[in-house]
C-alpha atoms as a PDB file:
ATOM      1  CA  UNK A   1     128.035  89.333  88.377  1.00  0.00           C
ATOM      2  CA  UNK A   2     130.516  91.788  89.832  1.00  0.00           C
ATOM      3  CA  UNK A   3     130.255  95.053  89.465  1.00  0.00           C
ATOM      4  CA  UNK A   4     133.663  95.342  88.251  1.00  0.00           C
ATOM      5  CA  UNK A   5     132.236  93.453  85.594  1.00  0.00           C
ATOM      6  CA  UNK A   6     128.738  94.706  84.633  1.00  0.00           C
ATOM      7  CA  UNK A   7     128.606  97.574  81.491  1.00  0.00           C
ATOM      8  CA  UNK A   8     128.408 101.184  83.106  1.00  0.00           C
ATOM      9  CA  UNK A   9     124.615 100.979  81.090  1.00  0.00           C
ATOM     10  CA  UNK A  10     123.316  97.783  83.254  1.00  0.00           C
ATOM     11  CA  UNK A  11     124.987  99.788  86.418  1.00  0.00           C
ATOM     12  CA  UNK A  12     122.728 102.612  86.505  1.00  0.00           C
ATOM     13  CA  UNK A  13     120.212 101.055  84.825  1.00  0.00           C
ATOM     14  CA  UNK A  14     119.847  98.848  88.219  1.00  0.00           C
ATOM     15  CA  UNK A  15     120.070 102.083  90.245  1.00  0.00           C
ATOM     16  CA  UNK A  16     120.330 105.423  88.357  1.00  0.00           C
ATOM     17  CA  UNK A  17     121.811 106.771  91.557  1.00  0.00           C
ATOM     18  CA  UNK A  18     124.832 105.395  90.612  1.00  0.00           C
ATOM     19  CA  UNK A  19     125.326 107.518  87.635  1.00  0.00           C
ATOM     20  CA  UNK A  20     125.659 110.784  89.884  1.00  0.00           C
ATOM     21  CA  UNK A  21     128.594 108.392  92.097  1.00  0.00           C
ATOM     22  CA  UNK A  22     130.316 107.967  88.617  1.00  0.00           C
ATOM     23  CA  UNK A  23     129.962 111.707  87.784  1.00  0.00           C
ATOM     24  CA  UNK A  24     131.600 112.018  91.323  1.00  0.00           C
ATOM     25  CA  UNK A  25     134.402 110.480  89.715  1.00  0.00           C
ATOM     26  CA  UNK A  26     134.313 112.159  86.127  1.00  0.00           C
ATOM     27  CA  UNK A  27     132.433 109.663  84.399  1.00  0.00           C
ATOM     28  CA  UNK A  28     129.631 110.545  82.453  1.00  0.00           C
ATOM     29  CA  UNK A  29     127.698 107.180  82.009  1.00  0.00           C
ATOM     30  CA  UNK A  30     126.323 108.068  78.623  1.00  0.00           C
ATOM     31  CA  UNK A  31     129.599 108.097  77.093  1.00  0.00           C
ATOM     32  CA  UNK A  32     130.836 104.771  78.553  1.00  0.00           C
ATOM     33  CA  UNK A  33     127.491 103.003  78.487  1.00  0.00           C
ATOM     34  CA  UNK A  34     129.025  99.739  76.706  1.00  0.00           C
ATOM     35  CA  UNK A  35     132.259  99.353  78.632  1.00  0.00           C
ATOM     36  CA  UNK A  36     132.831  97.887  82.294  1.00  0.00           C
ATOM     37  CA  UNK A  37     133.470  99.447  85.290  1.00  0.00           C
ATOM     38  CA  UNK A  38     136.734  97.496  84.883  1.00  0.00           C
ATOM     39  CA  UNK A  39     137.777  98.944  81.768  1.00  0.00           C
ATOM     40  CA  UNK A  40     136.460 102.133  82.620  1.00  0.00           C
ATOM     41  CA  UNK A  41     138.354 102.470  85.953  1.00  0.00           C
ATOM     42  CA  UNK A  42     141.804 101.207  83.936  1.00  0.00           C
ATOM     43  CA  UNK A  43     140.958 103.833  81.341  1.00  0.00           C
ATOM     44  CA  UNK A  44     141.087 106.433  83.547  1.00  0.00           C
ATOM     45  CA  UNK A  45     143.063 105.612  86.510  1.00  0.00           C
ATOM     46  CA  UNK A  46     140.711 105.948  89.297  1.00  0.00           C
ATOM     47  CA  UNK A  47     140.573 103.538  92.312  1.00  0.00           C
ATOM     48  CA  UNK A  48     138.369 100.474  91.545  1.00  0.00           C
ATOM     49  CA  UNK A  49     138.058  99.541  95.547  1.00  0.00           C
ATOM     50  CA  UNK A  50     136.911 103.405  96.173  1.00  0.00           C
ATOM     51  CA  UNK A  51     133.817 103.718  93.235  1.00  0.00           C
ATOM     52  CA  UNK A  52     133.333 100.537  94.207  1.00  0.00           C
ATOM     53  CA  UNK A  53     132.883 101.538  97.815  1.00  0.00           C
ATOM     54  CA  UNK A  54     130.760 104.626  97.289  1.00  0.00           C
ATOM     55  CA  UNK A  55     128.241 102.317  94.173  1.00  0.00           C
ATOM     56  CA  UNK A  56     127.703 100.477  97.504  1.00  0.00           C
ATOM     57  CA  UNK A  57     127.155 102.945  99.930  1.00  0.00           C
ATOM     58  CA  UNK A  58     124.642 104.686  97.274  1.00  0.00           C
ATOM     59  CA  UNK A  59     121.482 104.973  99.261  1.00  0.00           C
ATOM     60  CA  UNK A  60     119.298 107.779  98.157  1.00  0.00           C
ATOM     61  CA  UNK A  61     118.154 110.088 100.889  1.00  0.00           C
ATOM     62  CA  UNK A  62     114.706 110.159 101.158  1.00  0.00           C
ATOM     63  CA  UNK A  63     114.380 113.844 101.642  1.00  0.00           C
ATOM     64  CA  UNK A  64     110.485 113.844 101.977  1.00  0.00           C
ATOM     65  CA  UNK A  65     110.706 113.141 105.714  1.00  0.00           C
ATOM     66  CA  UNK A  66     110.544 116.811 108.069  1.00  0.00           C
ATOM     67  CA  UNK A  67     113.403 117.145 109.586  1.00  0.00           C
ATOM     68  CA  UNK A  68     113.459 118.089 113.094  1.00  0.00           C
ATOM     69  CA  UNK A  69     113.752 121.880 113.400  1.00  0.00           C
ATOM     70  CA  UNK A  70     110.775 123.218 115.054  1.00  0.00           C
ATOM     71  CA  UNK A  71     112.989 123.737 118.498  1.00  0.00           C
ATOM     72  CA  UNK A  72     115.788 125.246 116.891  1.00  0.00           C
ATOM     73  CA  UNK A  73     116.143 128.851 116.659  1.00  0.00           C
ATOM     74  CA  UNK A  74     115.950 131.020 114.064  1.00  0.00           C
ATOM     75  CA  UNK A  75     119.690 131.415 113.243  1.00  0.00           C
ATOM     76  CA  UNK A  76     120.444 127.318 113.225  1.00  0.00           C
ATOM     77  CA  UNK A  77     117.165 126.982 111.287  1.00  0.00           C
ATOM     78  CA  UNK A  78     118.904 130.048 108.353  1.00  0.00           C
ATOM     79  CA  UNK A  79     122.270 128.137 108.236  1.00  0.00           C
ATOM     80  CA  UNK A  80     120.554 124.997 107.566  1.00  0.00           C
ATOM     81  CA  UNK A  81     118.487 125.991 104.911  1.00  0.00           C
ATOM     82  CA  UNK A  82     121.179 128.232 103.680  1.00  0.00           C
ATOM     83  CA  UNK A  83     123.415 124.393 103.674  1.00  0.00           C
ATOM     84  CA  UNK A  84     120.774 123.191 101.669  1.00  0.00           C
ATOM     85  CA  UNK A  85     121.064 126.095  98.863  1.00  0.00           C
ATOM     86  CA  UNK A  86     124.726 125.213  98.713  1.00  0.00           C
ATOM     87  CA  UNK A  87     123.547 121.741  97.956  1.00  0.00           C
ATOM     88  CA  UNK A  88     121.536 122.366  95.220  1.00  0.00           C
ATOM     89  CA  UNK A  89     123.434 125.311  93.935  1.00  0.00           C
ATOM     90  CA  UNK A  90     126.505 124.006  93.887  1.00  0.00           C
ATOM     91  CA  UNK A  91     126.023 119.928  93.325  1.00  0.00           C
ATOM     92  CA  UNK A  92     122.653 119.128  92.482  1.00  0.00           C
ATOM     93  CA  UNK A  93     121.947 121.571  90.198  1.00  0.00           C
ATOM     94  CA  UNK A  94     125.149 121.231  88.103  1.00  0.00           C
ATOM     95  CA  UNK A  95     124.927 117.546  87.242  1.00  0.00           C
ATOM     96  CA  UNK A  96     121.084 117.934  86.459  1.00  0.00           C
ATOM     97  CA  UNK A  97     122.197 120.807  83.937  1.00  0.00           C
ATOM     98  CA  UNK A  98     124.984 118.333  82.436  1.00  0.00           C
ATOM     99  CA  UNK A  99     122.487 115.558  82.409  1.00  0.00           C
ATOM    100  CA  UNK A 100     120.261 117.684  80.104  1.00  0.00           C
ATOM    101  CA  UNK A 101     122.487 119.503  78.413  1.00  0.00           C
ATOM    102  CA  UNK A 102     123.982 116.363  77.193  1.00  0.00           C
ATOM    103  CA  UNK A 103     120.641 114.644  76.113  1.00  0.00           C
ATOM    104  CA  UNK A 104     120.997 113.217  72.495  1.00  0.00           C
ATOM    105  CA  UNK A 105     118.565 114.901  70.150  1.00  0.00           C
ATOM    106  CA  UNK A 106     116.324 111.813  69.238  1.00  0.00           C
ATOM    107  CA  UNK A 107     113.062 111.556  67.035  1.00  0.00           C
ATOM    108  CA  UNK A 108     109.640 110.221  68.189  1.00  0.00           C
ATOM    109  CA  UNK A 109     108.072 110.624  71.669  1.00  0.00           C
ATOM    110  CA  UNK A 110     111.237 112.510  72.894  1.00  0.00           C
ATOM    111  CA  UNK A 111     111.812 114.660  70.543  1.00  0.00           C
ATOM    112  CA  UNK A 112     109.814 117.675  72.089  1.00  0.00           C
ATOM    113  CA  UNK A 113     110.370 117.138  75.333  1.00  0.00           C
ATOM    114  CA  UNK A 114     114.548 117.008  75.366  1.00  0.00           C
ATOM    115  CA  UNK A 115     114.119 120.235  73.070  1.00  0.00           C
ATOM    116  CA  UNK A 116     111.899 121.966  75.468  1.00  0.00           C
ATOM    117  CA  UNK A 117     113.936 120.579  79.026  1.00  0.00           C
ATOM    118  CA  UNK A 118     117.451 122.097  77.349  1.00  0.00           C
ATOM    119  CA  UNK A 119     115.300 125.139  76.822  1.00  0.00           C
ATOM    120  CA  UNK A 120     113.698 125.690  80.034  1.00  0.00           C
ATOM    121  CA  UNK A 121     116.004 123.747  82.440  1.00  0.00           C
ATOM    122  CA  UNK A 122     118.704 126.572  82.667  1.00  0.00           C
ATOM    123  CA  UNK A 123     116.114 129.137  82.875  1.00  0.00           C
ATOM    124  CA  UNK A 124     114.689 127.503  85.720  1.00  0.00           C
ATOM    125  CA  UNK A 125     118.500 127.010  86.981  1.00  0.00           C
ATOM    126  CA  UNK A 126     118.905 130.935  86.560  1.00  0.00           C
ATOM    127  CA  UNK A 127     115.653 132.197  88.372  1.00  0.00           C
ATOM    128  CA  UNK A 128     116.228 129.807  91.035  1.00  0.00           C
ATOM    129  CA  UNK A 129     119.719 130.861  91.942  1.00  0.00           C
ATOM    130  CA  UNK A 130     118.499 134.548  91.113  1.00  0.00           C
ATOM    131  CA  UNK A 131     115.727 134.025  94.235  1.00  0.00           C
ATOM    132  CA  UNK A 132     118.102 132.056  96.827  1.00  0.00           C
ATOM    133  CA  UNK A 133     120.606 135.051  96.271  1.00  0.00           C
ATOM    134  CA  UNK A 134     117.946 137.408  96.973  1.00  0.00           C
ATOM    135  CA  UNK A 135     116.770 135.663 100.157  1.00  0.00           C
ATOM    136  CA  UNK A 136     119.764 134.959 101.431  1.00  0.00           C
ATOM    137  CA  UNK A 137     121.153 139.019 100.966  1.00  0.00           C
ATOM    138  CA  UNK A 138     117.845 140.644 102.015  1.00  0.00           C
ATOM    139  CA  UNK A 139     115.668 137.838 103.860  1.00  0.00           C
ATOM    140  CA  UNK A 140     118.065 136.035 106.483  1.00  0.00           C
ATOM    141  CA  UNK A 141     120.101 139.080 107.037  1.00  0.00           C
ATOM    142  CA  UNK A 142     117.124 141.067 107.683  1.00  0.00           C
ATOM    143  CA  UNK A 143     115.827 138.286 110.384  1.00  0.00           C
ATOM    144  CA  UNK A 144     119.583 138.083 111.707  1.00  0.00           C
ATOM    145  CA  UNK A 145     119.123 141.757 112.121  1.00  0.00           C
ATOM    146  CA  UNK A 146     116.107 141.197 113.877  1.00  0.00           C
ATOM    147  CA  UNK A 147     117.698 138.176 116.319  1.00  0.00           C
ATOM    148  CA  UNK A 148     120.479 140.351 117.109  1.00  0.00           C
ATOM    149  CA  UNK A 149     118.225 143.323 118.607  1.00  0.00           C
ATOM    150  CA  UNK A 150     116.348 140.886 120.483  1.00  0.00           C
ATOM    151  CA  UNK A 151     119.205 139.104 122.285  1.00  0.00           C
ATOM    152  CA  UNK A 152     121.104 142.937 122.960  1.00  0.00           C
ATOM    153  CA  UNK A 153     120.749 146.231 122.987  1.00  0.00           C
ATOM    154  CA  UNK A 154     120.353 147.452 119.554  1.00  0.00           C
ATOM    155  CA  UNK A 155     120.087 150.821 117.419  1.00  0.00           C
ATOM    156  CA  UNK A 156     116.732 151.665 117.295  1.00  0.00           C
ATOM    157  CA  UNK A 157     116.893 153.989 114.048  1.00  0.00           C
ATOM    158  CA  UNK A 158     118.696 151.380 112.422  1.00  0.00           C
ATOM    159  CA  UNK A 159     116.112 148.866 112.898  1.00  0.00           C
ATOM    160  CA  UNK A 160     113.112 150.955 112.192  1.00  0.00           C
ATOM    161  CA  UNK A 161     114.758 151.446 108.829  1.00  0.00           C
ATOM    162  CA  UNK A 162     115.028 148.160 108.104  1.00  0.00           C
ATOM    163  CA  UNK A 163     111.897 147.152 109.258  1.00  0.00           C
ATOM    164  CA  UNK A 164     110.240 150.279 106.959  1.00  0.00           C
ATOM    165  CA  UNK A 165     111.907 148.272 104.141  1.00  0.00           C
ATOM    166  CA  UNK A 166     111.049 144.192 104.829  1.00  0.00           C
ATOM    167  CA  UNK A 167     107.851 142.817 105.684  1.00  0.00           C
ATOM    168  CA  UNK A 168     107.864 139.104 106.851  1.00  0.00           C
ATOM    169  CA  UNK A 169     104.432 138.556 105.715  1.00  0.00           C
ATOM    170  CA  UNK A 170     104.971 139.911 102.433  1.00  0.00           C
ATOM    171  CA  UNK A 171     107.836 137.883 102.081  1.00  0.00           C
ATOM    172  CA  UNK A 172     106.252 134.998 103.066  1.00  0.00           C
ATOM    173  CA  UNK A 173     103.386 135.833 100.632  1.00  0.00           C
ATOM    174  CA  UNK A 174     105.963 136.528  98.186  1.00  0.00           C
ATOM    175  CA  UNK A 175     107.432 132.968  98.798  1.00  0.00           C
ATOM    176  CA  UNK A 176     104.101 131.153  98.316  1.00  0.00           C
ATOM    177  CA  UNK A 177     104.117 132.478  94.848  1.00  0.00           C
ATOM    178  CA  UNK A 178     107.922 130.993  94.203  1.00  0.00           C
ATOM    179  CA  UNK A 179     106.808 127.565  96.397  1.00  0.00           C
ATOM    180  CA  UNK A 180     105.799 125.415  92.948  1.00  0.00           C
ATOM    181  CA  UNK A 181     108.894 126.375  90.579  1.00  0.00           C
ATOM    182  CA  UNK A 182     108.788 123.748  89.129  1.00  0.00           C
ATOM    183  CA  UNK A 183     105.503 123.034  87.883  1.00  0.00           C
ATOM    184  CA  UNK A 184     106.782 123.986  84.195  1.00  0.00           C
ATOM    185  CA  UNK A 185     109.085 120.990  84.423  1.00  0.00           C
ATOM    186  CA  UNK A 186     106.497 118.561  85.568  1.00  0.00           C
ATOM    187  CA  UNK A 187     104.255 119.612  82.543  1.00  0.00           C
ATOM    188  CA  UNK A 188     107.012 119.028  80.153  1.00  0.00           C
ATOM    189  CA  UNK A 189     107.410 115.501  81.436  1.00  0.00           C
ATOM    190  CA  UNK A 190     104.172 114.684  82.325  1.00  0.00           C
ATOM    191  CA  UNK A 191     104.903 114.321  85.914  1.00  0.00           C
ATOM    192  CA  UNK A 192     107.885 112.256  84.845  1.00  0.00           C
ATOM    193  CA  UNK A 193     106.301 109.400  83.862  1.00  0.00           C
ATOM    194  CA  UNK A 194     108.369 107.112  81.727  1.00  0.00           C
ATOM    195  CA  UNK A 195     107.808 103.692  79.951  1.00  0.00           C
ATOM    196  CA  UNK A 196     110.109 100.890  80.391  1.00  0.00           C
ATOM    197  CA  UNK A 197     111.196 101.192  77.188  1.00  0.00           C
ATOM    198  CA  UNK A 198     112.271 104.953  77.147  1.00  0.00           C
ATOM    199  CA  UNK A 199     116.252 105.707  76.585  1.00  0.00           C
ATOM    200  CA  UNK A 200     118.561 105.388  80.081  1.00  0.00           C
ATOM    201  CA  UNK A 201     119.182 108.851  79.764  1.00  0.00           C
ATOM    202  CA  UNK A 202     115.965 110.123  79.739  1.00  0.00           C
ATOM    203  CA  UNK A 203     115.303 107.586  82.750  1.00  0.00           C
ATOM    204  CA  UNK A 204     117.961 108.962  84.768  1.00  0.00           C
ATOM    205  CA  UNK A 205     117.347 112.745  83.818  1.00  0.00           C
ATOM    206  CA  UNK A 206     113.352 112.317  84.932  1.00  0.00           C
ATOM    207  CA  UNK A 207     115.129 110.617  88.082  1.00  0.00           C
ATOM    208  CA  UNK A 208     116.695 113.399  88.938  1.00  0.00           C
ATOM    209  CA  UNK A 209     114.550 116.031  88.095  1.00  0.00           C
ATOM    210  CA  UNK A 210     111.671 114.042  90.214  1.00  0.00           C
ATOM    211  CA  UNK A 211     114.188 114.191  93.614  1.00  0.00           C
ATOM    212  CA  UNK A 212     114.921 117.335  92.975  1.00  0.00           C
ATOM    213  CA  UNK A 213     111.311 118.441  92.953  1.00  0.00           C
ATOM    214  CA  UNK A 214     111.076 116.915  96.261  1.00  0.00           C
ATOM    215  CA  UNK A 215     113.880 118.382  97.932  1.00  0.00           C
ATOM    216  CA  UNK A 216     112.057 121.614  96.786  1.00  0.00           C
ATOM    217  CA  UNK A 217     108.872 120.828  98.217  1.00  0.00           C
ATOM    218  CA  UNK A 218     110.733 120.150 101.911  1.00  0.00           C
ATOM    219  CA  UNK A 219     112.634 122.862 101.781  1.00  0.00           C
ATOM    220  CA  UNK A 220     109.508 125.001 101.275  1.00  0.00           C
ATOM    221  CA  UNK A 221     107.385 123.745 103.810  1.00  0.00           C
ATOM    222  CA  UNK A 222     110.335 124.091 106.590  1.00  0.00           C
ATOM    223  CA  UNK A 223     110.592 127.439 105.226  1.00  0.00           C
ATOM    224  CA  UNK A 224     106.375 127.910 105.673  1.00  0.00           C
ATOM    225  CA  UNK A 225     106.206 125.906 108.344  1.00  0.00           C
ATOM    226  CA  UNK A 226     109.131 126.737 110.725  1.00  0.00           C
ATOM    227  CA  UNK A 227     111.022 130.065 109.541  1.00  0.00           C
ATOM    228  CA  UNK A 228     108.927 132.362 108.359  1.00  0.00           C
ATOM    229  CA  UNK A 229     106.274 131.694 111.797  1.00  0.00           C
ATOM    230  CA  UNK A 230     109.729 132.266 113.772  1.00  0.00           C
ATOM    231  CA  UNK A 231     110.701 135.088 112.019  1.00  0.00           C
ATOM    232  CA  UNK A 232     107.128 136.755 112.477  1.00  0.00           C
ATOM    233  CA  UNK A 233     107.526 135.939 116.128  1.00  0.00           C
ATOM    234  CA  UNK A 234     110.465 138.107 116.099  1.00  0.00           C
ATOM    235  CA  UNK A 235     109.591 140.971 114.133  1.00  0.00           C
ATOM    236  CA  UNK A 236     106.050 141.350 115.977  1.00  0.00           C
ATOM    237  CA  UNK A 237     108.480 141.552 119.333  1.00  0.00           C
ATOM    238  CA  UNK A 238     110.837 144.282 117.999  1.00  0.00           C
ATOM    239  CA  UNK A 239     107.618 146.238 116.965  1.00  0.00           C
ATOM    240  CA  UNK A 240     105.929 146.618 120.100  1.00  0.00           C
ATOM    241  CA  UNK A 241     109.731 147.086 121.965  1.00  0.00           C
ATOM    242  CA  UNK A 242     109.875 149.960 119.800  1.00  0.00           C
ATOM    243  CA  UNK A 243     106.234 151.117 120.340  1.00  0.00           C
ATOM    244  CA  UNK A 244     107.267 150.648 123.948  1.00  0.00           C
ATOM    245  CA  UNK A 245     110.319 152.709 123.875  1.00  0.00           C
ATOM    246  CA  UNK A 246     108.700 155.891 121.879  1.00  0.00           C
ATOM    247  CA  UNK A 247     105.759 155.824 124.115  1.00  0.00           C
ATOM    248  CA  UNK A 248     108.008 155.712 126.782  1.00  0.00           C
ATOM    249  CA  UNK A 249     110.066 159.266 125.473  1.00  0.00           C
END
């Protein structure tokens, strides 16, 4: 069967994927789930040859592998994970929140669990922005402080200030604490683990929620792994440069 021809419900069922494509394009599968992608497309005058294009081209990213940044510096290793918090602040986030916040109340097994997800879930939405704010304001200007004395001359007040207020090992302690956010999630659903029999929308929800959680735990460990060792490196050198220059007055 075409896809022009298969229900938007047998579409993402086959690859729930798909149903963040056809949120792309403002359609919400669970409110077209009997129609075709034909009749859907007609309905709303959007180009059948370009959803069709991007259904196809649907690969999810398997996020899990490291990504090559251990020879970057510190600066190209910030605006990549600051990229990444535009990602999930500004797309990933907001069609997980729409998923959920759309869930049907239903009775049985469910029942608890979509109460407790539209609970939590923008909680967890609000903390989460609340922390990549804070590192990006304090954290990665306070290292892009610290790259910019190292690579010129700098003020050496200024810095000592600076450097009186930020610790990178406290951050980086601090960040160990915030590494497993969301563990409160995966106890609500069980380490999203479904039946086949559970609703679509749950399926696609859990989906989501489950890639999510694993863009989280790469984006930590590059942070662990690669930043926060680099930005030690950097703040250890400004120390004993400004050891060197007041032993040197």
């Amino acid at each position: 069967m075409n896809l022009n021809q298969k229900t938007i419900a047998e579409l993402v069922d086959e690859n729930y994927v798909y149903a963040s494509v056809l949120h792309h394009f403002g359609i919400q599968f669970y409110n077209y789930s009997e129609q075709t992608l034909h009749q859907v497309c007609q309905e709303k005058s959007i180009s059948m040859n370009a959803l069709i294009n991007d259904l196809e081209s649907a690969i999810e990213i398997d996020d899990s592998e490291e990504v090559e940044l251990v020879g970057y510096p510190v600066e190209l290793v910030i605006e990549y994970l600051k990229h990444a918090h535009y990602l999930f602040i500004k797309r990933k986030l907001p069609y997980i929140a729409s998923l959920v916040s759309n869930l049907p109340n239903v009775s049985g097994k469910f029942e608890s669990i979509v109460k407790d997800l539209k609970f939590v879930f923008p909680l967890f939405v609000e903390d989460f922005i609340h922390h990549i704010h804070e590192e990006e304001q304090n954290l990665f200007s306070y290292v892009m402080l610290l790259k910019s004395a190292v690579s010129s001359n700098y003020n050496p007040s200024q810095v000592y200030y600076e450097m009186e207020k930020y610790s990178i090992q406290q951050h980086a302690i601090n960040h160990e604490f915030h590494d497993d956010e969301m563990k409160g999630i995966r106890n609500i659903t069980n380490n999203y683990s479904l039946n086949k029999v559970a609703p679509l929308h749950i399926k696609v929800v859990y989906s989501e929620l489950e890639s999510f959680d694993k863009n989280l735990i790469t984006h930590a460990r590059i942070e662990d792994e690669i930043f926060f060792p680099k930005a030690l490196v950097l703040e250890r050198e400004i120390k004993l440069n400004l050891q060197q220059k007041v032993s040197s007055n």
